[in-house]
Protein backbone atom coordinates (compact mmCIF):
# COMPACT_ATOMS: atom_id res chain seq x y z
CA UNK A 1 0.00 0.00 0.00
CA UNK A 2 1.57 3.59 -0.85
CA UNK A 3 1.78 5.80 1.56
CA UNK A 4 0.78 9.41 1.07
CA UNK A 5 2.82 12.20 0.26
CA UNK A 6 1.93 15.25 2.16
CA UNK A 7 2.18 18.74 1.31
CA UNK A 8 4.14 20.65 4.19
CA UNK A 9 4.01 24.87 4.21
CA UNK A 10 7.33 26.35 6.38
CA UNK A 11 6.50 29.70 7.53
CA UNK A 12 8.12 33.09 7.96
CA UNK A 13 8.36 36.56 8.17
CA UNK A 14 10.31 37.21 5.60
CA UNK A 15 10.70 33.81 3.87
CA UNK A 16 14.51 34.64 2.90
CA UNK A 17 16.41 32.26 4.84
CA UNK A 18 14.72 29.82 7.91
CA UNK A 19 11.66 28.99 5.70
CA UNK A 20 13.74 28.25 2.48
CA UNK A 21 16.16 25.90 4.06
CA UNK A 22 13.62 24.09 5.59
CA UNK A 23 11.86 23.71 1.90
CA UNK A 24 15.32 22.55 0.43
CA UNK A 25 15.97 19.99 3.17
CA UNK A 26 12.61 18.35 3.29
CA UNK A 27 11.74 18.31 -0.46
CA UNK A 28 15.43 16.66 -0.85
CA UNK A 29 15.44 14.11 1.72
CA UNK A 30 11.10 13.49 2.17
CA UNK A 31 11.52 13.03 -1.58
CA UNK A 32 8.33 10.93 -2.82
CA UNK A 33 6.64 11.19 0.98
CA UNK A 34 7.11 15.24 1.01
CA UNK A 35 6.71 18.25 -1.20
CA UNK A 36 6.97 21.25 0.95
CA UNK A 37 6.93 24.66 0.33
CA UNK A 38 7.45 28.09 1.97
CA UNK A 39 6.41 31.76 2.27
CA UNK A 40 6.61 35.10 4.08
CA UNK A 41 4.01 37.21 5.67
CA UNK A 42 6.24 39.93 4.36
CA UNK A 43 8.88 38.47 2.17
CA UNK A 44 11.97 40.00 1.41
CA UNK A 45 11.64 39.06 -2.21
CA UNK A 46 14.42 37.36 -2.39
CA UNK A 47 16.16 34.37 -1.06
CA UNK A 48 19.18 34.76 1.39
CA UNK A 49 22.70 34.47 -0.28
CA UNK A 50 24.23 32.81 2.61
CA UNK A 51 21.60 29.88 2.60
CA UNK A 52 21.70 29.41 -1.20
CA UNK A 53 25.49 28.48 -0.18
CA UNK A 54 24.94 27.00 2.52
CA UNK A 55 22.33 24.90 0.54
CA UNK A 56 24.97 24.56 -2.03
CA UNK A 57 27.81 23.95 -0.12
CA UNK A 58 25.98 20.57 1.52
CA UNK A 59 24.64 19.44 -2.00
CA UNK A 60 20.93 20.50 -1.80
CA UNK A 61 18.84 21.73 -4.89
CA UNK A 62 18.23 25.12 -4.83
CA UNK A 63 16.34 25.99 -7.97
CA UNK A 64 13.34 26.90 -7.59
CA UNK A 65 13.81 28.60 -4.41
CA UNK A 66 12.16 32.00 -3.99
CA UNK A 67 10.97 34.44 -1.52
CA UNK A 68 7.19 34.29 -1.55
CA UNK A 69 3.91 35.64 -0.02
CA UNK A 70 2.33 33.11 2.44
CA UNK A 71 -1.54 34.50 0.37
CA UNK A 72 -0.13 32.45 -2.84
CA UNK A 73 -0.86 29.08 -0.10
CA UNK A 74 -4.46 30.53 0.83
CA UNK A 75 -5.97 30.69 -2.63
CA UNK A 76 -8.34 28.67 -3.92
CA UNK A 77 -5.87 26.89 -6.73
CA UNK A 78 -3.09 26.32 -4.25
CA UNK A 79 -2.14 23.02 -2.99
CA UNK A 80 -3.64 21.49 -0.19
CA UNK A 81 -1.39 21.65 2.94
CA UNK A 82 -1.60 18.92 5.60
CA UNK A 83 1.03 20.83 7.60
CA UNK A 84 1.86 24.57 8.24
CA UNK A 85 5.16 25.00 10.22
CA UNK A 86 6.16 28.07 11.22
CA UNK A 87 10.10 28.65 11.83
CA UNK A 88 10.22 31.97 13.21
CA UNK A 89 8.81 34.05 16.46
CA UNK A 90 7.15 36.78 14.41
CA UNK A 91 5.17 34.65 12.06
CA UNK A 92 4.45 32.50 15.03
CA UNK A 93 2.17 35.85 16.79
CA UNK A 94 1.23 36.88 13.35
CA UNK A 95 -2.60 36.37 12.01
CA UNK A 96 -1.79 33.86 9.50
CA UNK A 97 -4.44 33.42 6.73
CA UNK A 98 -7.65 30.73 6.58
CA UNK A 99 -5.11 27.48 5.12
CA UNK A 100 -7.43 25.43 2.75
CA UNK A 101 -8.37 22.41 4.34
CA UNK A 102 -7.51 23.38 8.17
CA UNK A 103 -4.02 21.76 8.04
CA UNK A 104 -2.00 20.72 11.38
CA UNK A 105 0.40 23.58 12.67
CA UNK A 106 2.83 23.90 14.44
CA UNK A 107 5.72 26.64 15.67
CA UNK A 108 9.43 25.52 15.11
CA UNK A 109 10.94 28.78 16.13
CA UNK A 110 14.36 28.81 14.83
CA UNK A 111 17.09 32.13 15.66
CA UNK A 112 16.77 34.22 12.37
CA UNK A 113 20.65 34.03 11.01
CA UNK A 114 19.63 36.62 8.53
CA UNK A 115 19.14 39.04 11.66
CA UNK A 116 23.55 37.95 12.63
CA UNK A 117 25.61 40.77 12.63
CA UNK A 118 30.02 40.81 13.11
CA UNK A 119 31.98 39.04 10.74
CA UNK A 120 31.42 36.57 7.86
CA UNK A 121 32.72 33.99 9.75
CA UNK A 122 29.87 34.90 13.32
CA UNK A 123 27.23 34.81 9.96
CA UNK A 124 27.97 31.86 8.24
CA UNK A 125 28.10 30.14 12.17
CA UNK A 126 24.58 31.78 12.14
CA UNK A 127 23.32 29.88 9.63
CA UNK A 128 25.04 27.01 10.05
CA UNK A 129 22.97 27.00 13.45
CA UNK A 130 19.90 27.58 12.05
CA UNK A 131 20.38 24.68 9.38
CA UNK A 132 21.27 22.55 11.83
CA UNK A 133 18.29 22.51 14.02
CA UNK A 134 16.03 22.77 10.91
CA UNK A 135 17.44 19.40 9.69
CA UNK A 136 17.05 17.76 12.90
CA UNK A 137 13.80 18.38 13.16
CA UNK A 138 12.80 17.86 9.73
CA UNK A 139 14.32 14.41 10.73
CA UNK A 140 12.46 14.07 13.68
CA UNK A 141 9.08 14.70 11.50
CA UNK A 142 9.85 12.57 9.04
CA UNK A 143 10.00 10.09 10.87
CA UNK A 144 6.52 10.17 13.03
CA UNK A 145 4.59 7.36 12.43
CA UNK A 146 1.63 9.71 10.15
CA UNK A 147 -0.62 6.93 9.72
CA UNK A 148 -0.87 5.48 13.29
CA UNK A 149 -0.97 8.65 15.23
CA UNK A 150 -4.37 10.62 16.09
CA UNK A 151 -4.68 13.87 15.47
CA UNK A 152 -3.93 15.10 19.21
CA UNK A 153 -1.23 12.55 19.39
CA UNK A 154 -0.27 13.93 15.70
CA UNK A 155 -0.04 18.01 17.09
CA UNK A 156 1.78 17.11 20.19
CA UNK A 157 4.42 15.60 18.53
CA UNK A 158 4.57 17.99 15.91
CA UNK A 159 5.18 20.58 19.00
CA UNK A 160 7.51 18.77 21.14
CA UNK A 161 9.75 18.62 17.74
CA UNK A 162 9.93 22.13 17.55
CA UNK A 163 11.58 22.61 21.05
CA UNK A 164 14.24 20.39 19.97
CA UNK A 165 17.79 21.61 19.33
CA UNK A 166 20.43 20.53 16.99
């Protein structure tokens, strides 16, 4: 029996950096049981240059990627999300639109590396970070038994995961 492949929305404020990793490293690796996508309350319009290499630099696709308005995901035509995860604090207080078919949600609230200041070296740490706890809990969802949890059962792990560090 195949299993489903559900449609995951990551969440930001400015969907140039947390949000876009978090695409990149689940469509990658969820490949054929994930397609997820992400947007920006008040995107920046364009995507991070330090994550593209960062992407890059640890061989995950990155075309495609683009900084996006979160209202493209609440329109009639859009896909169907059975999650909406947001990754930062502002999005997470933020009055997020109506999400077609009341998907699950959850906060992930991740330090915003585009917000590092100093040095290349303290901003490229930054979003090293930030990668790192987005791929362990990407990992963490991925592997939650989808089809024998309950919905409560479903949300709470979906929450505990996003209090978990790298």
């Amino acid at each position: 029996m195949l299993k489903p492949t559900y449609n995951v929305l990551f969440t930001c404020t400015g969907n140039s950096a947390r949000s876009i990793m978090a695409e990149a490293i689940l469509n990658q690796q969820g490949a054929g049981r994930f397609h997820a996508y992400s947007a920006g309350s008040h995107p920046a319009g364009q995507v991070n240059v330090h994550a593209i290499e960062l992407l890059e630099r640890n061989r995950f696709r990155t075309t495609g990627l683009r900084s996006k308005n979160w209202d493209e995901f609440a329109s009639p035509d859009a896909p169907v999300m059975d999650f909406v995860l947001t990754v930062c604090d502002k999005a997470a207080g933020e009055v997020c639109p109506v999400w077609p078919g009341q998907p699950m949600s959850a906060h992930w609230g991740v330090e915003d590396p585009a917000a590092a200041k100093g040095s290349e070296e303290v901003i490229r740490r930054a979003f090293n970070d930030s990668f790192m706890v987005l791929s362990r809990r990407i990992s963490l969802f991925m592997v939650l038994p989808m089809d024998k949890l309950d919905k409560l059962a479903l949300h709470k792990e979906l929450t505990s995961i996003g209090h978990v560090k790298a």
